[in-house]
N, C-alpha and C. Protein backbone atom coordinates (compact mmCIF):
# COMPACT_ATOMS: atom_id res chain seq x y z
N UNK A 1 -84.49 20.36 22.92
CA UNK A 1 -83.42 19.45 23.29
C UNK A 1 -84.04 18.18 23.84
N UNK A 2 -83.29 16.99 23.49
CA UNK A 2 -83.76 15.66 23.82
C UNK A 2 -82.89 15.38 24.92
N UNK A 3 -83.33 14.68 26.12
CA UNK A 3 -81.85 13.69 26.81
C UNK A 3 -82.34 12.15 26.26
N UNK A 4 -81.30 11.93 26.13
CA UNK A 4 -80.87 10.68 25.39
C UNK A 4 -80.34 10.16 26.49
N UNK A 5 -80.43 9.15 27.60
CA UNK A 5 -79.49 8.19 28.56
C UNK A 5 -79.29 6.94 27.95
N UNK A 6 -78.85 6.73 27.95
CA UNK A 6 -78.21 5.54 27.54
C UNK A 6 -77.58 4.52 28.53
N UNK A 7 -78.14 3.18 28.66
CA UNK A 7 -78.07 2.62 29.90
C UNK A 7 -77.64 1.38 29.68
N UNK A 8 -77.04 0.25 30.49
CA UNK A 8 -77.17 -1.26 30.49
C UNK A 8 -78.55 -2.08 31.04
N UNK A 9 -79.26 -2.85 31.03
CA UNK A 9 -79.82 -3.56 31.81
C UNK A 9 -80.00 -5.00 31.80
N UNK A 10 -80.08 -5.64 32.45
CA UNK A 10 -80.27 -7.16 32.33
C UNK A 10 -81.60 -7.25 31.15
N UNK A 11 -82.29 -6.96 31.10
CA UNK A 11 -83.51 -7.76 29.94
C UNK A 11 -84.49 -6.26 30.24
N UNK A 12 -85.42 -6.91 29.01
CA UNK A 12 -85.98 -5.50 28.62
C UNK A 12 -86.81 -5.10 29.96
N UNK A 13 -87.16 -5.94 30.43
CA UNK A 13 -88.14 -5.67 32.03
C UNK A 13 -87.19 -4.86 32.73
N UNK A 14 -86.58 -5.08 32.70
CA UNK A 14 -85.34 -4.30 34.15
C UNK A 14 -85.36 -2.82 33.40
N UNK A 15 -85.08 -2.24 32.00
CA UNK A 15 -85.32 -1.49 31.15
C UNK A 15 -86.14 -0.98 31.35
N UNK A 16 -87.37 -1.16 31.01
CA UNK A 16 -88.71 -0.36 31.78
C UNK A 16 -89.06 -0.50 32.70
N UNK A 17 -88.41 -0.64 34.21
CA UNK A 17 -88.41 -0.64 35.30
C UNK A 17 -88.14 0.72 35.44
N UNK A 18 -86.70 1.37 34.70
CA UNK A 18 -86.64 3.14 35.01
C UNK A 18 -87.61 3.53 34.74
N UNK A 19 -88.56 3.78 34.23
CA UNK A 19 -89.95 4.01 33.83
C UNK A 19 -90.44 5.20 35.23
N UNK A 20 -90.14 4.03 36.06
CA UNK A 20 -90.73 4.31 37.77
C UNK A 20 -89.78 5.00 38.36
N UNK A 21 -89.05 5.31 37.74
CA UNK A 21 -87.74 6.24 39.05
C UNK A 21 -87.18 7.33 38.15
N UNK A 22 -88.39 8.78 38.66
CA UNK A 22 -88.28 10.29 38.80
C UNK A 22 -86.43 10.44 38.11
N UNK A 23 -86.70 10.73 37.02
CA UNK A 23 -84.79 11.28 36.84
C UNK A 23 -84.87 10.16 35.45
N UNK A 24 -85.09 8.96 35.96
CA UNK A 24 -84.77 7.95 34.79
C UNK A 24 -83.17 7.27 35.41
N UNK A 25 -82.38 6.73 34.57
CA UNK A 25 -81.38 5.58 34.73
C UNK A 25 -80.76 6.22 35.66
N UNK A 26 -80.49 7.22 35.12
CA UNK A 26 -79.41 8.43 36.13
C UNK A 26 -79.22 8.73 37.48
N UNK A 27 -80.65 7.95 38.05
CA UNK A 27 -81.26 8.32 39.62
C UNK A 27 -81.03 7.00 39.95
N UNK A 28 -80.45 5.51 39.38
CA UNK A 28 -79.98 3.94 39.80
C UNK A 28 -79.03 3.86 39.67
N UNK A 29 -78.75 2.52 40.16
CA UNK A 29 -77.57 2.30 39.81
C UNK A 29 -76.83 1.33 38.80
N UNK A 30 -77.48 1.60 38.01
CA UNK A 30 -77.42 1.36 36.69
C UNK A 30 -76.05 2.10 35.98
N UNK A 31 -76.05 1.73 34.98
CA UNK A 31 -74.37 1.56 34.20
C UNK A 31 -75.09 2.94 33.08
N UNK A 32 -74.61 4.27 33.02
CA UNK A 32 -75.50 4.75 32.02
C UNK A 32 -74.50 5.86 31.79
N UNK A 33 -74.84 6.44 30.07
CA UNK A 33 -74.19 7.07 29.42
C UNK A 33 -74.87 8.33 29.23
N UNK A 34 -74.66 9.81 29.50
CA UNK A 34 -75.58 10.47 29.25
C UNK A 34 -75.34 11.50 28.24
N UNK A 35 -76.56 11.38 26.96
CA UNK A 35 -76.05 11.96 25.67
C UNK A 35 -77.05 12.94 24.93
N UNK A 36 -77.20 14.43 25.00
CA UNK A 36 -78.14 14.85 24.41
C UNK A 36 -78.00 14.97 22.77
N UNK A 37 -79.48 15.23 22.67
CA UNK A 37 -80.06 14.95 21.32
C UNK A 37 -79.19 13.78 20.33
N UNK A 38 -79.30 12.37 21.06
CA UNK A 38 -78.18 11.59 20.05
C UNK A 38 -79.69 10.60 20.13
N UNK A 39 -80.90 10.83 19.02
CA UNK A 39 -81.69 9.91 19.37
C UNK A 39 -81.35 8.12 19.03
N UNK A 40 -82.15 7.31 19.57
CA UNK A 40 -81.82 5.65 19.34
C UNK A 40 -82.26 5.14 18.84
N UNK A 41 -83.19 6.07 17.82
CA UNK A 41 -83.85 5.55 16.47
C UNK A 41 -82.85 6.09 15.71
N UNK A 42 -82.64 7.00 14.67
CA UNK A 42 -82.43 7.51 13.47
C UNK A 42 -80.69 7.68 13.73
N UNK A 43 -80.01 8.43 14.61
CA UNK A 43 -78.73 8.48 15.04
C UNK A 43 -78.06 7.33 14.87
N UNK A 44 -78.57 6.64 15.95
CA UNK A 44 -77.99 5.27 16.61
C UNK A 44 -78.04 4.17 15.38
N UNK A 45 -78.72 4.55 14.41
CA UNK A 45 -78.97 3.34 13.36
C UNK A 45 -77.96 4.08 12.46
N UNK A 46 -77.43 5.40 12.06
CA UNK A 46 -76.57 5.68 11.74
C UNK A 46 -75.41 5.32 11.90
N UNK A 47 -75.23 5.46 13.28
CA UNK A 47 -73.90 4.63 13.55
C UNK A 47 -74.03 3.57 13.35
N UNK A 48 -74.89 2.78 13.57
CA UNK A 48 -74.80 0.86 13.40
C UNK A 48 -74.31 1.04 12.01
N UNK A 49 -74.43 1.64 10.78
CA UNK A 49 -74.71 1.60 9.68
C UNK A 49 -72.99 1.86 9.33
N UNK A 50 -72.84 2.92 9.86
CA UNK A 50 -70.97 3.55 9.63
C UNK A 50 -70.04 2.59 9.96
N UNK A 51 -70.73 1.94 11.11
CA UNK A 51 -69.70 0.78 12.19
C UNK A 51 -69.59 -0.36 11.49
N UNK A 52 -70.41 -1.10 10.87
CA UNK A 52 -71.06 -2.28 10.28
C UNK A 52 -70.78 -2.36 8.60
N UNK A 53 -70.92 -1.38 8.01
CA UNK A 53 -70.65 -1.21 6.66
C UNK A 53 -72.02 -1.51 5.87
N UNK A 54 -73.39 -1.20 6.38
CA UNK A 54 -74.17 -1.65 5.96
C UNK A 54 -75.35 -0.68 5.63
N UNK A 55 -76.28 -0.35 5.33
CA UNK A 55 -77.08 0.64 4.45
C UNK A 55 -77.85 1.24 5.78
N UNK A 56 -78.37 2.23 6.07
CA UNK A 56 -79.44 2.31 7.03
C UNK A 56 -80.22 1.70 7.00
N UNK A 57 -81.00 1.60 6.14
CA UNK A 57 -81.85 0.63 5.69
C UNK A 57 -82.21 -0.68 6.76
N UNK A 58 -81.20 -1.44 6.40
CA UNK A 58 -80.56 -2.68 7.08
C UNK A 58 -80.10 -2.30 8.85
N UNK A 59 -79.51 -1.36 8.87
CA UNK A 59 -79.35 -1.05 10.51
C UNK A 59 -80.73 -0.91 10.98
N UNK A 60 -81.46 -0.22 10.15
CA UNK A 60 -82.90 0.31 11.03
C UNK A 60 -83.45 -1.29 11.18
N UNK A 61 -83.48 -2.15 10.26
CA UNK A 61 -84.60 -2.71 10.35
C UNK A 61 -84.05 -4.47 11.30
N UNK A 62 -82.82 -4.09 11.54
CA UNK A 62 -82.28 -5.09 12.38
C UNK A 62 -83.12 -5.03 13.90
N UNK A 63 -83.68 -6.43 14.39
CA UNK A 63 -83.87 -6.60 15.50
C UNK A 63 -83.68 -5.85 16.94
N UNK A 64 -84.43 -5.32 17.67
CA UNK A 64 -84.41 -4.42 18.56
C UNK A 64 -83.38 -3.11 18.26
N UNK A 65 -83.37 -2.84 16.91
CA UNK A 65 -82.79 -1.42 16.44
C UNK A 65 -84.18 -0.58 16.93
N UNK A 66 -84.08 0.35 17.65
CA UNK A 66 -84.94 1.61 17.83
C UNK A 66 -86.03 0.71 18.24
N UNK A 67 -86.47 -0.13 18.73
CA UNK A 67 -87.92 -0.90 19.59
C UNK A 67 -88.18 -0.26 20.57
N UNK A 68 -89.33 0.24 20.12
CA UNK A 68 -89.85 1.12 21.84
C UNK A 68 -90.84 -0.23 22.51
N UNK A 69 -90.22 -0.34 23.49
CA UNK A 69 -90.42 -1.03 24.84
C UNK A 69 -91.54 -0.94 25.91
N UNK A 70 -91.22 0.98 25.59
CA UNK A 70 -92.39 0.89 26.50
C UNK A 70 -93.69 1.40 26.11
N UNK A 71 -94.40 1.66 26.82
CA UNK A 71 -96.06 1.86 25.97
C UNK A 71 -96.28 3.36 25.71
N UNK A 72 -96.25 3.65 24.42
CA UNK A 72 -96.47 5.35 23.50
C UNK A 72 -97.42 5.71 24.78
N UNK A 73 -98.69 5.37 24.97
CA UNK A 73 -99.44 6.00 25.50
C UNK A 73 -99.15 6.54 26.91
N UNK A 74 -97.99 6.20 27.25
CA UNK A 74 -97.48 6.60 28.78
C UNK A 74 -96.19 7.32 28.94
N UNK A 75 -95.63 7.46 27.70
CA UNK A 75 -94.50 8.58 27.47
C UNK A 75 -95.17 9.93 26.68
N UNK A 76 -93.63 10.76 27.06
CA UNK A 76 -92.05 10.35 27.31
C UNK A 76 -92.12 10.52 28.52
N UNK A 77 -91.06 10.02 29.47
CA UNK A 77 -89.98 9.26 29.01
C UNK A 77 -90.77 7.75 28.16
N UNK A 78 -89.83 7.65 27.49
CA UNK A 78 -89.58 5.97 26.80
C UNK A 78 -88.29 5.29 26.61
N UNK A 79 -88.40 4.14 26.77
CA UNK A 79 -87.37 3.38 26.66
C UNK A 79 -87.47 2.51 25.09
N UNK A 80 -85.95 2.40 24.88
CA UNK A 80 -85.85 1.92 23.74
C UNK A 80 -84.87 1.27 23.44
N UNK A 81 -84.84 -0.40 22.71
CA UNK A 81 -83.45 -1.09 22.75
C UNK A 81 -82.88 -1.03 21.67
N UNK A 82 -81.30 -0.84 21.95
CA UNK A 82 -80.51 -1.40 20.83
C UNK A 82 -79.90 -2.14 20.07
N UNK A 83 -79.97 -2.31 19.32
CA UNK A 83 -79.59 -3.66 18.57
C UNK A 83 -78.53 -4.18 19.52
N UNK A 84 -78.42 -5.73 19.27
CA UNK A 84 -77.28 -6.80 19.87
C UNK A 84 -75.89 -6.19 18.29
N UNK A 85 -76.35 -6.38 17.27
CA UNK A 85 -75.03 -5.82 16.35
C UNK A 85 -74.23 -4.85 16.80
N UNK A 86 -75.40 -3.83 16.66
CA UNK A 86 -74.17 -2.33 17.35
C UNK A 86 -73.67 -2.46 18.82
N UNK A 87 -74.27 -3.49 19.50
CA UNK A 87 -73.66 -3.31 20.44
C UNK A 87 -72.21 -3.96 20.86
N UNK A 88 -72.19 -5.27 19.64
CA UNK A 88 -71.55 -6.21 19.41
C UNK A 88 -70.31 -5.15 18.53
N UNK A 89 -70.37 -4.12 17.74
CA UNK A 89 -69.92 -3.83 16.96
C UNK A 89 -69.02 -3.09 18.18
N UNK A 90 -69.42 -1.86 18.85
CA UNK A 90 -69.07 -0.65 19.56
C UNK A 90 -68.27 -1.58 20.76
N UNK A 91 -68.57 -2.70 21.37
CA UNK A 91 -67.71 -3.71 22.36
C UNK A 91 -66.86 -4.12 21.64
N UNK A 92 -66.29 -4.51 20.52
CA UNK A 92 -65.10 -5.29 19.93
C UNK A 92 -64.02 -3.62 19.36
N UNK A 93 -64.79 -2.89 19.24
CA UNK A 93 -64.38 -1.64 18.56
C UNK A 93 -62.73 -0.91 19.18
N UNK A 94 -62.01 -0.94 18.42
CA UNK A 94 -60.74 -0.19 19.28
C UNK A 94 -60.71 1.25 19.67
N UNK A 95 -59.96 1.54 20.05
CA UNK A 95 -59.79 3.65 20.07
C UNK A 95 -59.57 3.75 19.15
N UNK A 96 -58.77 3.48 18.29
CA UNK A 96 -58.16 4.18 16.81
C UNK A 96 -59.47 3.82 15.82
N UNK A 97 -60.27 2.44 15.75
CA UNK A 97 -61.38 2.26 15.30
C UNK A 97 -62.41 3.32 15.42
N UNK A 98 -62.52 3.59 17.00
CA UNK A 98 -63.65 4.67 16.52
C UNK A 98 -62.98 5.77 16.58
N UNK A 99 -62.12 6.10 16.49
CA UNK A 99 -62.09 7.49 15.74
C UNK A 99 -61.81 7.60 14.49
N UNK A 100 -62.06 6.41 13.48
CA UNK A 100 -62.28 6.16 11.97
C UNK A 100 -63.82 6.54 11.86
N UNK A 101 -64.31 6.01 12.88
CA UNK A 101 -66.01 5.79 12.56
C UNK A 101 -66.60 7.73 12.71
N UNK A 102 -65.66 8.25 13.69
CA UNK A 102 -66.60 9.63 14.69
C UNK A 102 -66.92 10.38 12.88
N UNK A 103 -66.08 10.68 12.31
CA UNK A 103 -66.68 11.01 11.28
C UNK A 103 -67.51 11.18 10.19
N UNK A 104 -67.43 10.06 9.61
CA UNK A 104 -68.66 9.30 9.03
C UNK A 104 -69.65 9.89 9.55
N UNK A 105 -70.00 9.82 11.22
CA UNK A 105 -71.04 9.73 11.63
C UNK A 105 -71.86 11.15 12.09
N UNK A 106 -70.73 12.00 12.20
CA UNK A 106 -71.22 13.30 12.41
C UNK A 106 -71.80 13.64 11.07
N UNK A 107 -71.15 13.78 10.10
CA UNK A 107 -71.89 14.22 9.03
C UNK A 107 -73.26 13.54 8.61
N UNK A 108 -73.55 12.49 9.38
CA UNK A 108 -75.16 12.34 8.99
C UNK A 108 -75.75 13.31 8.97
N UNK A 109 -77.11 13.46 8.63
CA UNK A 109 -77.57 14.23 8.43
C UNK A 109 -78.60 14.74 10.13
N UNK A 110 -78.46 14.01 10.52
CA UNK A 110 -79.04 13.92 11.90
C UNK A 110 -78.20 14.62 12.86
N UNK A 111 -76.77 13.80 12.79
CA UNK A 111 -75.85 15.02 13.72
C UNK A 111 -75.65 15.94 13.07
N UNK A 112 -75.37 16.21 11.43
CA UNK A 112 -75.33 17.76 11.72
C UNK A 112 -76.15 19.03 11.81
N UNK A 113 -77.28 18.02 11.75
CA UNK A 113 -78.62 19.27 11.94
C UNK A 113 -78.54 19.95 13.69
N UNK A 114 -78.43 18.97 14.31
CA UNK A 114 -77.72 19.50 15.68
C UNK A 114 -76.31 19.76 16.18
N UNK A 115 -75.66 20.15 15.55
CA UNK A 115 -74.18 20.62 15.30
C UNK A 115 -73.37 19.81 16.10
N UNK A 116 -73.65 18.45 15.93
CA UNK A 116 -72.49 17.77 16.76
C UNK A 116 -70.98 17.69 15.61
N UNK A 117 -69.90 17.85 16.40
CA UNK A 117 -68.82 18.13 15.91
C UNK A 117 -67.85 17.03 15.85
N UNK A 118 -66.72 16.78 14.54
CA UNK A 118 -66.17 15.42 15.15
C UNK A 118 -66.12 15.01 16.73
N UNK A 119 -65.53 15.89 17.12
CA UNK A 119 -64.77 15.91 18.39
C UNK A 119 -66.22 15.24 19.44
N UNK A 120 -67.10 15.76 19.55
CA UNK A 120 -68.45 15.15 20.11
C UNK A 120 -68.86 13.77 19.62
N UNK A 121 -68.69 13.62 18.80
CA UNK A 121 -69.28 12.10 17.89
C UNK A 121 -68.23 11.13 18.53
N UNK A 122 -67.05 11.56 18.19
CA UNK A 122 -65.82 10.75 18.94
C UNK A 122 -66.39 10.64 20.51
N UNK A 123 -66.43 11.47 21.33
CA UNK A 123 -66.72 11.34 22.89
C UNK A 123 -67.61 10.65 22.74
N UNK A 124 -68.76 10.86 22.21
CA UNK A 124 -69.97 9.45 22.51
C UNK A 124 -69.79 8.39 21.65
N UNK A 125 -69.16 8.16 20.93
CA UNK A 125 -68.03 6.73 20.31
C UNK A 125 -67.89 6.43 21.64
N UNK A 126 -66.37 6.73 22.53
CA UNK A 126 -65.65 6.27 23.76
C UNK A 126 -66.98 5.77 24.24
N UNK A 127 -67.59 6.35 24.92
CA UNK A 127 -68.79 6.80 26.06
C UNK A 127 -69.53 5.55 25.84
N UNK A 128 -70.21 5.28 24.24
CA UNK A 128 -71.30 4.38 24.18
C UNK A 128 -70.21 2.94 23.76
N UNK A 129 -68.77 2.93 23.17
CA UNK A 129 -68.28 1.78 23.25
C UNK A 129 -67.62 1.07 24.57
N UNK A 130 -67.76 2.41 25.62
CA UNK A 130 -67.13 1.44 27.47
C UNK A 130 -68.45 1.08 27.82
N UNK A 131 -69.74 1.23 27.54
CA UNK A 131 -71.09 0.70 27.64
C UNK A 131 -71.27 -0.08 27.25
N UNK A 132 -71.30 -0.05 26.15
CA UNK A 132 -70.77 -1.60 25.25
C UNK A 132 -70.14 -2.57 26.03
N UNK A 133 -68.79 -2.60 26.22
CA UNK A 133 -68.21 -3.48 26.59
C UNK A 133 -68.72 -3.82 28.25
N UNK A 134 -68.86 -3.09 28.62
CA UNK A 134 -69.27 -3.44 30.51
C UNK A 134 -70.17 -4.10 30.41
N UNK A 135 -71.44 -3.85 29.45
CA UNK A 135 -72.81 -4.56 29.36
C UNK A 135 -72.37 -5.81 29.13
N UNK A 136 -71.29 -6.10 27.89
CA UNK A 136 -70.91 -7.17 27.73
C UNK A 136 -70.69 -7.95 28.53
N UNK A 137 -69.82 -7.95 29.24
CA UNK A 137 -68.66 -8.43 30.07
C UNK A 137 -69.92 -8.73 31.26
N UNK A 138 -70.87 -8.11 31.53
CA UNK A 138 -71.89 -8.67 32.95
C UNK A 138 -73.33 -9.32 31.92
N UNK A 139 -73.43 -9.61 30.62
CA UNK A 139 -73.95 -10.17 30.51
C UNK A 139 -75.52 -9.08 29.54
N UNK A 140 -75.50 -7.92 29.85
CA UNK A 140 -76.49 -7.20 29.67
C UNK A 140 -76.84 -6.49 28.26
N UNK A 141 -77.67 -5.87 28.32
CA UNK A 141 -78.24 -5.46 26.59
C UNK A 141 -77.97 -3.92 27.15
N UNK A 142 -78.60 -3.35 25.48
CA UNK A 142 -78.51 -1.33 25.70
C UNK A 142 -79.35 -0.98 25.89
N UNK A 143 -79.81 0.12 26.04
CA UNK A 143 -81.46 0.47 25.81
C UNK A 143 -80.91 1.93 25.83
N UNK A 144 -82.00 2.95 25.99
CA UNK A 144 -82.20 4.25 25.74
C UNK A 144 -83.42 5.02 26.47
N UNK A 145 -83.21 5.24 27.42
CA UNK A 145 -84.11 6.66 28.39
C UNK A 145 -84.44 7.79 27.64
N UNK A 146 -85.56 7.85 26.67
CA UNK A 146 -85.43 9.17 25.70
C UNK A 146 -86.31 10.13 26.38
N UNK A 147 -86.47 11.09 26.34
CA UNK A 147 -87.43 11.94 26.88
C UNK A 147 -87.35 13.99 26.54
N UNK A 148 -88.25 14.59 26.28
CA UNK A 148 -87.66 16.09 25.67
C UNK A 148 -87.87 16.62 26.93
């Protein structure tokens, strides 16, 4: 099992600042979403991809999609940012919107190797689109606390 946190922060420095605090985002006071095995490479570019209408391909290789931040040689934990699109996408996103998207997205092949269920895909829809929007609204980016 992975934890996946999922966090706001002002800029990528503030981001690998959890680095230093035992627990990760969860132990600040930081704005954070907490989501197992939903990794912020391969998952998360899934959804950009369902949300966006656009190939994985193209989600993966979009700008701070899955960027590890912090230095391989000193994880896990690692931090990792998410694209400005998906985040742009999941903040404008309605309720009835994502629960168009929760589907799509479970059946990747990623969630269903770990049996996430509509009903789960939908909750971290809500979860990672009020993240979305709060980050928004104070100005901040996503990132990702990954660690097994």
């Amino acid at each position: 099992m992975t934890l996946c946190d999922y966090f706001s922060a002002a800029d990528d420095q503030a981001a690998v600042a959890v680095l230093q605090t035992p627990g990760g985002p969860g132990q600040t006071e930081l704005d954070v979403v907490f989501l197992k095995n939903i990794d912020p490479v391969v998952a998360i570019a899934q959804l950009e991809a369902v949300m966006t209408g656009c190939s994985y391909e193209e989600a993966s290789e979009r700008p701070r999609s899955g960027q590890l931040l912090s230095k391989p040689e000193d994880g896990p934990p690692f931090v990792v940012s998410l694209s400005d699109t998906l985040i742009d996408a999941l903040a404008a996103a309605t309720q009835g919107g994502l629960g168009r998207f929760a589907e799509p997205w479970s059946v990747t092949d990623e969630l269903r190797q770990i049996g996430i269920s509509i009903e789960d895909a939908a909750a971290a829809l809500r979860n990672l689109a009020g993240l979305a929007q709060r980050a928004q609204a104070s100005g901040q980016r996503l990132y990702c606390w990954w660690t097994l």
